[in-house]
N, C-alpha and C. Protein backbone atom coordinates (compact mmCIF):
# COMPACT_ATOMS: atom_id res chain seq x y z
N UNK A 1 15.59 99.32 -152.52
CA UNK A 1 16.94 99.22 -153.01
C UNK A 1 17.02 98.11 -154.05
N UNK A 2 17.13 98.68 -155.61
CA UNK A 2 17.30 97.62 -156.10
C UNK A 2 18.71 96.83 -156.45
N UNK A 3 19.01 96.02 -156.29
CA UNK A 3 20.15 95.35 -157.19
C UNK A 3 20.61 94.88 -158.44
N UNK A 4 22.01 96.11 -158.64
CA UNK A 4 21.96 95.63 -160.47
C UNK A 4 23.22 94.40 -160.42
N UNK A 5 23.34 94.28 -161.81
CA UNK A 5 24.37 93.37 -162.07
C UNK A 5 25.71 93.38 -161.05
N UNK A 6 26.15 94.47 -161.26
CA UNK A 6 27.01 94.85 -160.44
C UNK A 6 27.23 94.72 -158.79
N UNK A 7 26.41 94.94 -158.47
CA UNK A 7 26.18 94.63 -156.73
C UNK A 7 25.92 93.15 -156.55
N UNK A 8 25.35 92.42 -157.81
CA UNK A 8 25.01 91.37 -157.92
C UNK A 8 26.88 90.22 -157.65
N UNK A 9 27.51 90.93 -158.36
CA UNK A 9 28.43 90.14 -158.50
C UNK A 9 29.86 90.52 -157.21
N UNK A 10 29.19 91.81 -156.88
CA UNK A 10 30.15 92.37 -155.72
C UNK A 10 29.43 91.64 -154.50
N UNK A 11 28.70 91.24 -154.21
CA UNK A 11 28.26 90.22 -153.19
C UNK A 11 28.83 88.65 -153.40
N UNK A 12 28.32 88.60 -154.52
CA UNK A 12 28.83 87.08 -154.83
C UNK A 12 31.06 86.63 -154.71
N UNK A 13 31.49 87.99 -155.01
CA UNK A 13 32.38 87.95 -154.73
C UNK A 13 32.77 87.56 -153.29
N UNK A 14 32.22 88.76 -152.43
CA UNK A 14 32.64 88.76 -151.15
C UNK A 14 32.54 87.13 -150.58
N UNK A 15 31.23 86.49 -151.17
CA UNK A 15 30.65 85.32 -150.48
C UNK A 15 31.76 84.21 -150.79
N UNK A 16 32.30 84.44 -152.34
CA UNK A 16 33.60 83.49 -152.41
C UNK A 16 34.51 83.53 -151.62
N UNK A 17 35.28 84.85 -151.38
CA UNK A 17 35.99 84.50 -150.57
C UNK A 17 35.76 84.31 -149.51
N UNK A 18 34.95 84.80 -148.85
CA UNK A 18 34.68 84.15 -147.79
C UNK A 18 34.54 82.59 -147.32
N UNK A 19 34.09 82.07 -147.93
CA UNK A 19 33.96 80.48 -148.52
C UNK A 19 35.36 80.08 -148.65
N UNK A 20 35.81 80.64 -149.48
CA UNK A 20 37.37 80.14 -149.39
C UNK A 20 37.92 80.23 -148.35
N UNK A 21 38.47 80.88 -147.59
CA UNK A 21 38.92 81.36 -145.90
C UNK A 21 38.31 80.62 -145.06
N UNK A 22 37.50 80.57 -145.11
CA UNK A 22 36.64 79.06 -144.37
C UNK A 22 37.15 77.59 -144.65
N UNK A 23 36.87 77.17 -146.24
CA UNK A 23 37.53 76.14 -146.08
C UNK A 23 39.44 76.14 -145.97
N UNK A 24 39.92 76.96 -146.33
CA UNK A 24 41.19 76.85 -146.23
C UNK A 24 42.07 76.66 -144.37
N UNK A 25 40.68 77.68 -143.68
CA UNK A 25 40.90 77.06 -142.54
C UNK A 25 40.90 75.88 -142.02
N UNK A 26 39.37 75.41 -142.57
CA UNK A 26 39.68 74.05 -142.39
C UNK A 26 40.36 73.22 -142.61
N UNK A 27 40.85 73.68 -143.56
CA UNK A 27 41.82 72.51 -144.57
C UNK A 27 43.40 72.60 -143.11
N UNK A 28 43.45 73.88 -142.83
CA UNK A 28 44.80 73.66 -141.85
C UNK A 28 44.59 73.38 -140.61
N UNK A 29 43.57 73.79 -139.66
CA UNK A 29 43.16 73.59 -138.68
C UNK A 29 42.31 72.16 -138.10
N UNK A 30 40.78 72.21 -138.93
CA UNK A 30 40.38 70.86 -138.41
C UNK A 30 40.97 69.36 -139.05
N UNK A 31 41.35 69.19 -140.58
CA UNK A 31 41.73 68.16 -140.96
C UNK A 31 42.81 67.92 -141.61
N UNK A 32 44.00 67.63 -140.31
CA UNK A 32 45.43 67.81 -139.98
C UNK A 32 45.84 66.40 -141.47
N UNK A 33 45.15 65.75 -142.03
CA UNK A 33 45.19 64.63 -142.67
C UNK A 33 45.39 64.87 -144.30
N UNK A 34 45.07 63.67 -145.02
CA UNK A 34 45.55 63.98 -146.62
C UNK A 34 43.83 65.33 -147.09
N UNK A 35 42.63 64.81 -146.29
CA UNK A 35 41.23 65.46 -146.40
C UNK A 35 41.92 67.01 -146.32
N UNK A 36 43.14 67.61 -145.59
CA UNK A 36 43.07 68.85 -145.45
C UNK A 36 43.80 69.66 -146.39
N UNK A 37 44.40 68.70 -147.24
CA UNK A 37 44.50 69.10 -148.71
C UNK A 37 43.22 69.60 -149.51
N UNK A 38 42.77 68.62 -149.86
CA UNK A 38 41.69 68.52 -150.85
C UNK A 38 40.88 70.24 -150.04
N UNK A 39 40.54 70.32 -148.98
CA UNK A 39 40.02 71.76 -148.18
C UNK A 39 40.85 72.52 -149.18
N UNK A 40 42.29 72.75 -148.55
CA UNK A 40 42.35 74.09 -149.25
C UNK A 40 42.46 73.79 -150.60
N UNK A 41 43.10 73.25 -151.41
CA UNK A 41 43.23 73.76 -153.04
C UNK A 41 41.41 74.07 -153.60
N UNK A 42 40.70 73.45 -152.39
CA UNK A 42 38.82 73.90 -152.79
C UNK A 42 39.03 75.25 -152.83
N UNK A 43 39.34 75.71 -151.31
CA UNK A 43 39.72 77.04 -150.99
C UNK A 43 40.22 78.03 -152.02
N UNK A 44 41.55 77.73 -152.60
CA UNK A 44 42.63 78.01 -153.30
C UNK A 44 41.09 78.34 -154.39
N UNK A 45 40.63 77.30 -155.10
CA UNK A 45 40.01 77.60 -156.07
C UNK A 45 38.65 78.87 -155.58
N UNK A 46 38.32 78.53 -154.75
CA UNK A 46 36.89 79.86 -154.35
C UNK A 46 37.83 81.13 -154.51
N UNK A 47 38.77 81.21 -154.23
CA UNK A 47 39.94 82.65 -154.67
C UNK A 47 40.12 82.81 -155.91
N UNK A 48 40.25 81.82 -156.64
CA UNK A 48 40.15 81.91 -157.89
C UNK A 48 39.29 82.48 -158.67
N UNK A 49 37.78 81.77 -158.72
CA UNK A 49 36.58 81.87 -159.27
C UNK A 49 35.98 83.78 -158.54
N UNK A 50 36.41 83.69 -157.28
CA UNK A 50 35.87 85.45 -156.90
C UNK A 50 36.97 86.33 -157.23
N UNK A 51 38.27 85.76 -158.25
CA UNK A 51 38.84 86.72 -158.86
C UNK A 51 38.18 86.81 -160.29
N UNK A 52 37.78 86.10 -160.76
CA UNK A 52 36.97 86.01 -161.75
C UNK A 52 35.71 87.25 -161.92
N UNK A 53 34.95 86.66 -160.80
CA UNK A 53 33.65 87.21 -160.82
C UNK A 53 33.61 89.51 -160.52
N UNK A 54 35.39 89.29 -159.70
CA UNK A 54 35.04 90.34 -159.38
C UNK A 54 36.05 91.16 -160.79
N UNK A 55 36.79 90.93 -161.57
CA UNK A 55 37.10 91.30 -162.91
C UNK A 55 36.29 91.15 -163.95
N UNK A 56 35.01 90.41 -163.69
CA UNK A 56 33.54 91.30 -164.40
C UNK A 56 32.72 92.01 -164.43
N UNK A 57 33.05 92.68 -162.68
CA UNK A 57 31.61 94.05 -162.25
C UNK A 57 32.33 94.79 -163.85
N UNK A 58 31.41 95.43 -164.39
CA UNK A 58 31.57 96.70 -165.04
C UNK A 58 31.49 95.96 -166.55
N UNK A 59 32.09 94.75 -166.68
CA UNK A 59 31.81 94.09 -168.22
C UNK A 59 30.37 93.68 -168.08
N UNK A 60 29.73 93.21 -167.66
CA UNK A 60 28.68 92.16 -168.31
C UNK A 60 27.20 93.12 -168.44
């Protein structure tokens, strides 16, 4: 099975958000403090960047 560009970046997507959802949890759940800010807008941004990545399958 090889992997093209495309699958390339449809993984990498999934992995952002996933990453994001993770830290955003954290950000509400383990660090109730100013630290659980800085979590999610990280978060906030991994949503960002795998909206990115996934509005390039088919361009690059």
């Amino acid at each position: 099975m090889g992997m093209n560009k495309n699958t390339v970046l449809a993984w990498a997507t999934f992995i952002m958000i996933l990453m994001g959802i993770i830290l955003i949890c954290l950000g509400i759940y383990r660090y109730a403090d100013v630290a659980g800010w800085g979590f999610s807008a990280v978060g906030v941004g991994f949503f960002a960047i795998a909206w990115v990545f996934n509005a390039l399958k088919g361009r690059v």
